[in-house]
Protein backbone atom coordinates (compact mmCIF):
# COMPACT_ATOMS: atom_id res chain seq x y z
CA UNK A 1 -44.71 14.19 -25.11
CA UNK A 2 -44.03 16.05 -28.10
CA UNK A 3 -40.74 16.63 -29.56
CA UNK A 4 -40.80 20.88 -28.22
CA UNK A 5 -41.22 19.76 -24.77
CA UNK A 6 -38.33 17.26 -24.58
CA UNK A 7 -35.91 19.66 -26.33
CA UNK A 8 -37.20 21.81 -24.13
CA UNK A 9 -36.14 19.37 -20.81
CA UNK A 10 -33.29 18.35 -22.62
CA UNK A 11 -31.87 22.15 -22.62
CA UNK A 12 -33.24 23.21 -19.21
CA UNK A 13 -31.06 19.86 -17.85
CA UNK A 14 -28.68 20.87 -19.71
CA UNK A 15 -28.44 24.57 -17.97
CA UNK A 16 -28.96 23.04 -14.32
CA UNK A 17 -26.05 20.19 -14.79
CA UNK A 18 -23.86 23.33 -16.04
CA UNK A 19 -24.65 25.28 -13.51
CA UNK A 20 -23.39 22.50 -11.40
CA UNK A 21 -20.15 21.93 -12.76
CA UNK A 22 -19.53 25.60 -12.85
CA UNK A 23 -20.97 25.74 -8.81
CA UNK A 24 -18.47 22.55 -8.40
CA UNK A 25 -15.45 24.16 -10.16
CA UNK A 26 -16.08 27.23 -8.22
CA UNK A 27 -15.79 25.62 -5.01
CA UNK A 28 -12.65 24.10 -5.72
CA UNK A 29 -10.49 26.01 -3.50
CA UNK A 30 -6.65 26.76 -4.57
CA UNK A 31 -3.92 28.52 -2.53
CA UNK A 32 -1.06 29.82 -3.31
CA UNK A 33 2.10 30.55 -1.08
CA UNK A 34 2.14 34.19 -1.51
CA UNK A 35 3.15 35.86 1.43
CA UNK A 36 5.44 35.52 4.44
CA UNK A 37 5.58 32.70 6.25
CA UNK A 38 7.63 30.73 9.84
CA UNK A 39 9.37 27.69 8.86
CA UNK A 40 11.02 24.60 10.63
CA UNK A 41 13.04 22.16 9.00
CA UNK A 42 12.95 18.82 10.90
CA UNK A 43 16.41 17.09 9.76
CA UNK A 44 15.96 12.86 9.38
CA UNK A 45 19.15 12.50 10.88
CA UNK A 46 19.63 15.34 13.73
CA UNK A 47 22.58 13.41 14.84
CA UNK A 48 24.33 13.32 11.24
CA UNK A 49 23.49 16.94 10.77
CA UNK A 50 25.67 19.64 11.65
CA UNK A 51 22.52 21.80 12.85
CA UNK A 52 19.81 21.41 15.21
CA UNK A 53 17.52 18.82 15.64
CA UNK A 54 14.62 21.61 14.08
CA UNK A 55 16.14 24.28 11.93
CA UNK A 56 13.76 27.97 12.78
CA UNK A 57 13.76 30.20 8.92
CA UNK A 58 11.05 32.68 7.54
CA UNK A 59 10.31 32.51 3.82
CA UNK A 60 8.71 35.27 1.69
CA UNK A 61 7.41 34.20 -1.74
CA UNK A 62 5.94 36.40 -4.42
CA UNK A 63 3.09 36.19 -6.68
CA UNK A 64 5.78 36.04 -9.31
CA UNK A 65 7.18 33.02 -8.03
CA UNK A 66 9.81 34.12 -6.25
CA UNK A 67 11.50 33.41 -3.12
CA UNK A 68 13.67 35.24 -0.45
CA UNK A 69 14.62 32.99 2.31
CA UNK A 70 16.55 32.84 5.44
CA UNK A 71 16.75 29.26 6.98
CA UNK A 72 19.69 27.96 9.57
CA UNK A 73 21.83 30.79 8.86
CA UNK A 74 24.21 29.86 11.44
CA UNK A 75 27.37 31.63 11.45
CA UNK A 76 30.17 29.09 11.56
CA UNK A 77 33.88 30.38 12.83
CA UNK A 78 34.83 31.59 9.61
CA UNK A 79 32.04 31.42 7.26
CA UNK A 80 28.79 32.68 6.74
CA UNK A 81 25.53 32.05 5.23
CA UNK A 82 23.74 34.37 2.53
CA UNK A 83 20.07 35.15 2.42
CA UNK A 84 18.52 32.03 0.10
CA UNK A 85 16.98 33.60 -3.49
CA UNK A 86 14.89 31.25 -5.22
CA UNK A 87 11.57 30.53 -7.27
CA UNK A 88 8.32 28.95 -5.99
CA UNK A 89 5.83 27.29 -8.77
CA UNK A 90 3.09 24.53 -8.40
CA UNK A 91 4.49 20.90 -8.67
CA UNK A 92 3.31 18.31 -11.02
CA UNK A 93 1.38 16.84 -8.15
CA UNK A 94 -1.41 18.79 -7.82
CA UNK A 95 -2.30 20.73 -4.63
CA UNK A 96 1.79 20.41 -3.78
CA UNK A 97 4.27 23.64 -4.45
CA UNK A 98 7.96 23.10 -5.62
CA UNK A 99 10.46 25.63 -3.84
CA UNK A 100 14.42 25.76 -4.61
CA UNK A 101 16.70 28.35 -3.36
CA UNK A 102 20.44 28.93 -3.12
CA UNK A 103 22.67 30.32 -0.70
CA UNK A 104 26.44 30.97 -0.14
CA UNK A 105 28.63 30.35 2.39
CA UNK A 106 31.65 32.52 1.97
CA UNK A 107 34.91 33.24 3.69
CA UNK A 108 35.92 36.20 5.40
CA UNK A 109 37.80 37.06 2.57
CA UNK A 110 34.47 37.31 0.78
CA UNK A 111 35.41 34.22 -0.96
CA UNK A 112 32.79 31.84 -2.09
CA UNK A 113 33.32 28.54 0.11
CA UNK A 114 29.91 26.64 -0.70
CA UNK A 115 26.77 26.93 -2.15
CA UNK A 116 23.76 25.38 -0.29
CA UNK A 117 20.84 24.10 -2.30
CA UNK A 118 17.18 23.24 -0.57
CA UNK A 119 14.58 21.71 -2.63
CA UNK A 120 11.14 21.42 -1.24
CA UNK A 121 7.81 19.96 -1.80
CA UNK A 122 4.90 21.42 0.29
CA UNK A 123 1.47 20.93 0.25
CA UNK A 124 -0.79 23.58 2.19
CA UNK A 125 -3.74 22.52 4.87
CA UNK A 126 -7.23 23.07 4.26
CA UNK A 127 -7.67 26.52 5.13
CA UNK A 128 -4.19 27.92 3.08
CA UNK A 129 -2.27 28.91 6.35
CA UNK A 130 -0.38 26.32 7.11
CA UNK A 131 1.82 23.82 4.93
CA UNK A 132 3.59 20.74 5.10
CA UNK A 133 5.93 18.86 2.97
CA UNK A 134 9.37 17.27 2.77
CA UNK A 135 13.14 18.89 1.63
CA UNK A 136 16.12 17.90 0.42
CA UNK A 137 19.64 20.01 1.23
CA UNK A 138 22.96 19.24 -1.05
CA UNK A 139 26.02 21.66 -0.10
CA UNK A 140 28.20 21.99 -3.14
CA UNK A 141 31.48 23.91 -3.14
CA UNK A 142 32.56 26.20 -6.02
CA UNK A 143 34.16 23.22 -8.24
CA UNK A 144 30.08 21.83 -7.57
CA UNK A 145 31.73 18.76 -5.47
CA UNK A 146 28.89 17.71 -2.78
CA UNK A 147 30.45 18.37 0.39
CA UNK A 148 27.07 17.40 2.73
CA UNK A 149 23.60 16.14 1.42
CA UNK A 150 20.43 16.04 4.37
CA UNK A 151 16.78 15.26 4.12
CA UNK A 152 13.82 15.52 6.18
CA UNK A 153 10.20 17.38 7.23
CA UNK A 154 9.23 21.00 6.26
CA UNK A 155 6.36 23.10 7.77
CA UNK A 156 4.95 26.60 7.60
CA UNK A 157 2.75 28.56 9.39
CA UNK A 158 1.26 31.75 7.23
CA UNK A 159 2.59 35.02 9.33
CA UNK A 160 -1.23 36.74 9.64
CA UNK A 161 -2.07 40.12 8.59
CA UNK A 162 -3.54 41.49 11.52
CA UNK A 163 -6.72 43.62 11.56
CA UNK A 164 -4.99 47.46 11.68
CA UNK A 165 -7.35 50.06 13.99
């Protein structure tokens, strides 16, 4: 074989094995949590936990990476929750999402009483619409001493845009 025609093999491999990885890298599939979703927060210790044994909330998150949240916003005599504002970014673990957001608890009085911080780690299913992850809560009040700290399962069904007519 003369030198021309195994350049000439060598290149055309070449083009076919990068056509491959490019075909492979293509077909890597990566989601994001852009849009609105249902939650429910599974608590590990319902019976240590002020709140239900699965806490209902809806989560929007931006392509900016941020998050508007409303999760166990139950009014207490005398206090009330905010809406949760937070950011959204991937984690270091790759194909999970880190999500933090804050919300107040004030007093009638419009007085801050406590700030409560939840931490997640999600990762979404195959097909992008569903995720699943744990969380961490820590209740803080406004000196930042921990009044209440709670763990357990997160998941989160995409809400569907529907076909319009």
């Amino acid at each position: 074989m003369t030198l021309r025609a195994r350049l000439i093999g060598m290149l055309a491999g070449l083009v076919l094995l990068g056509g491959t990885v490019a075909f492979a890298q293509s077909a890597v599939r990566t989601f994001t949590l852009v849009g609105s979703w249902e939650l429910a927060l599974t608590p590990n210790s319902p019976l240590a936990s002020p709140f239900a044994l699965q806490i209902p909330g809806l989560a929007t998150f931006t392509s900016d990476g941020a998050v508007i949240a409303d999760v166990g916003q139950i009014a207490r005599i005398g206090a009330f929750f905010s809406t949760a504002h937070g950011i959204w970014q991937p984690s270091p673990v790759f194909g999970r999402f880190f999500v933090r957001t804050i919300s107040f608890m004030t007093n009638p009085n419009a007085t801050l009483r406590a700030k409560r911080i939840l931490t997640m780690t999600v990762a979404p299913n195959a097909n992008g619409d569903q995720f699943s992850g744990g969380y961490t809560l820590e209740v803080v009040d406004p000196t930042g001493a921990v009044l209440f700290t709670g763990s357990g399962s997160v998941t989160g069904d995409l809400i569907p845009h529907p076909l319009l007519p």
